[in-house]
C-alpha atoms as a PDB file:
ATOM      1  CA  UNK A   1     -24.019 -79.377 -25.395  1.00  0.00           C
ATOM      2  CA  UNK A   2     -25.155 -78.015 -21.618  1.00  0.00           C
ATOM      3  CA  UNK A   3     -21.919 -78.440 -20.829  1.00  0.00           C
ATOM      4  CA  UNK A   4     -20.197 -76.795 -23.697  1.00  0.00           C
ATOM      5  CA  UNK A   5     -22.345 -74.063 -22.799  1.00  0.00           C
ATOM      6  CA  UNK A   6     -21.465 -74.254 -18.836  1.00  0.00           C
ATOM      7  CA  UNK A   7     -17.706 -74.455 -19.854  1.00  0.00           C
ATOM      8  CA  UNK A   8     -18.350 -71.350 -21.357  1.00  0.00           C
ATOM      9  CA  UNK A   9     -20.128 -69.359 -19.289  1.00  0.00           C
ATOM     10  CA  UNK A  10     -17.605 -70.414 -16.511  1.00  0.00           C
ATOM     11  CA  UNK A  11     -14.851 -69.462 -18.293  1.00  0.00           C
ATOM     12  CA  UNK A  12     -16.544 -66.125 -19.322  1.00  0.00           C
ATOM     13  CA  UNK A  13     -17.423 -65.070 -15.877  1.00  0.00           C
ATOM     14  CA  UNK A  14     -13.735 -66.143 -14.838  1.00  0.00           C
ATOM     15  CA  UNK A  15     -12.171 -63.643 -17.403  1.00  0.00           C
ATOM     16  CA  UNK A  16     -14.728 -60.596 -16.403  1.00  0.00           C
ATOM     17  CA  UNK A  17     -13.925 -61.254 -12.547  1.00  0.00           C
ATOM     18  CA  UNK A  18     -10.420 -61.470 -12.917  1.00  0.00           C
ATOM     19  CA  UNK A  19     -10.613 -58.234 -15.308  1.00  0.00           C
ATOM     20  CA  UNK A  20     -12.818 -56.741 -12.860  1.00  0.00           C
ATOM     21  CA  UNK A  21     -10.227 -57.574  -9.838  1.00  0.00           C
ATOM     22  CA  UNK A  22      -7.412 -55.494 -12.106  1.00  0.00           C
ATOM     23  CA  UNK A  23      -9.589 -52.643 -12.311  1.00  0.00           C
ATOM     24  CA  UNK A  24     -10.126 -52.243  -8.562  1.00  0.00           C
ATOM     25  CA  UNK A  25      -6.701 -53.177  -7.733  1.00  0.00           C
ATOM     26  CA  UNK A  26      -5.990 -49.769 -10.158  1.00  0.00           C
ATOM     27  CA  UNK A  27      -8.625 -47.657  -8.280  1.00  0.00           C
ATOM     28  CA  UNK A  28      -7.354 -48.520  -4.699  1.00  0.00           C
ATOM     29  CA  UNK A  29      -3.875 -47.829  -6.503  1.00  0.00           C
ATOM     30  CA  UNK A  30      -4.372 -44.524  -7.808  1.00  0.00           C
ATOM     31  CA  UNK A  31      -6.615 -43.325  -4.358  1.00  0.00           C
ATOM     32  CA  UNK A  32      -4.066 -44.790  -2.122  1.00  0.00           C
ATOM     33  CA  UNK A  33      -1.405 -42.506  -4.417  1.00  0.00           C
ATOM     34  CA  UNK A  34      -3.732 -39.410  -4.725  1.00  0.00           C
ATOM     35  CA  UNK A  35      -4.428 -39.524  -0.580  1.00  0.00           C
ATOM     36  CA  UNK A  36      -0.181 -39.971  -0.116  1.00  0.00           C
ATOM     37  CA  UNK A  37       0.239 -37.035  -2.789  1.00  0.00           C
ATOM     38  CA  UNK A  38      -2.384 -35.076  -0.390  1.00  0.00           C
ATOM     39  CA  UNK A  39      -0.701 -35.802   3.048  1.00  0.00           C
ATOM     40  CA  UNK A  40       2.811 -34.856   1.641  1.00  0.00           C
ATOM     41  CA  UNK A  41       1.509 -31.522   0.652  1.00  0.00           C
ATOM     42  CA  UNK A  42      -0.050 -31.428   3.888  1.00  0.00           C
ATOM     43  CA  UNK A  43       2.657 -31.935   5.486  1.00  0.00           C
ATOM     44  CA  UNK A  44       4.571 -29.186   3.201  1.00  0.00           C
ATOM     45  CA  UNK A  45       2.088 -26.773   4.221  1.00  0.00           C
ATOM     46  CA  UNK A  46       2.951 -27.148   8.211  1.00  0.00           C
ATOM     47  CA  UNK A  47       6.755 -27.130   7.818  1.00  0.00           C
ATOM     48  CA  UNK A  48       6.333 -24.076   5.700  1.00  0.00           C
ATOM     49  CA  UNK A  49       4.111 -22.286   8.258  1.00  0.00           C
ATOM     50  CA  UNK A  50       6.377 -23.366  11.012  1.00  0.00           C
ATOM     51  CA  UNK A  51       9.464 -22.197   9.080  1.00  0.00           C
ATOM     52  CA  UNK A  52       7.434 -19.037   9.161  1.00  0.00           C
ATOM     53  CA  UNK A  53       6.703 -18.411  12.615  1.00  0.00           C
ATOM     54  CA  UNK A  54      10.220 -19.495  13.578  1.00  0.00           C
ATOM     55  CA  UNK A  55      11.726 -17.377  11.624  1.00  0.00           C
ATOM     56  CA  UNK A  56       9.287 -14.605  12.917  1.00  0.00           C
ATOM     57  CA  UNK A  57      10.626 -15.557  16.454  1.00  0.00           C
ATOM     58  CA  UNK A  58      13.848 -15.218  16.034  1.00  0.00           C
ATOM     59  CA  UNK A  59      13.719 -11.597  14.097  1.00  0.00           C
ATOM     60  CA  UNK A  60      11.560 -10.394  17.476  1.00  0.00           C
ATOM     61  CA  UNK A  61      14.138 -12.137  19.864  1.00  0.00           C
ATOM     62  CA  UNK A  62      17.351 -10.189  17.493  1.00  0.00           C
ATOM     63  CA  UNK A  63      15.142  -7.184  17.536  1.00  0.00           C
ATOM     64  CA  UNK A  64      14.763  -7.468  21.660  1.00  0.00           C
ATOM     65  CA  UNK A  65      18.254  -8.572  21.522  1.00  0.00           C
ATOM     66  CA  UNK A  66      19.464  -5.314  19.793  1.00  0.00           C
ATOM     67  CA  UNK A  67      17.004  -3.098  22.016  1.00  0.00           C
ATOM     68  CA  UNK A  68      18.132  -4.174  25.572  1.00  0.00           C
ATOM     69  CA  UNK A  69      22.069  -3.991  23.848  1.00  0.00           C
ATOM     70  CA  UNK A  70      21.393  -0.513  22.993  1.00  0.00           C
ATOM     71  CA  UNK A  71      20.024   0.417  26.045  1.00  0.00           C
ATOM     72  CA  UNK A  72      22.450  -0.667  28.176  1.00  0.00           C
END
């Protein structure tokens, strides 16, 4: 019988750590996914500001462009 009971309780605690192992292997999944999601918007965020500010640069080198053109 003590071993019946052993058998069980090994096999019990086998089960709820291997079902526990799933369900951090999940959480580390869907962090890991939510911190990528995060950096690529990131990431966004810079190229679109320094779309920005290039684009800013080059309409004040045209307009400087034009100026000195039309005042020569």
């Amino acid at each position: 019988m003590p071993l019946v009971v052993l058998a069980i309780g090994g096999a019990t605690t086998y089960f709820l750590v291997m079902a526990q192992a799933v369900r951090n292997q999940e959480l580390i999944e869907r962090q890991f996914n939510a911190q990528v999601e995060q950096t690529v918007e990131d990431v966004r965020r810079r190229i679109i500001g320094y779309e920005f500010g290039l684009r800013g640069a080059r309409g004040a080198i045209t307009a400087v462009g034009l100026l000195i053109h039309q005042h020569n």
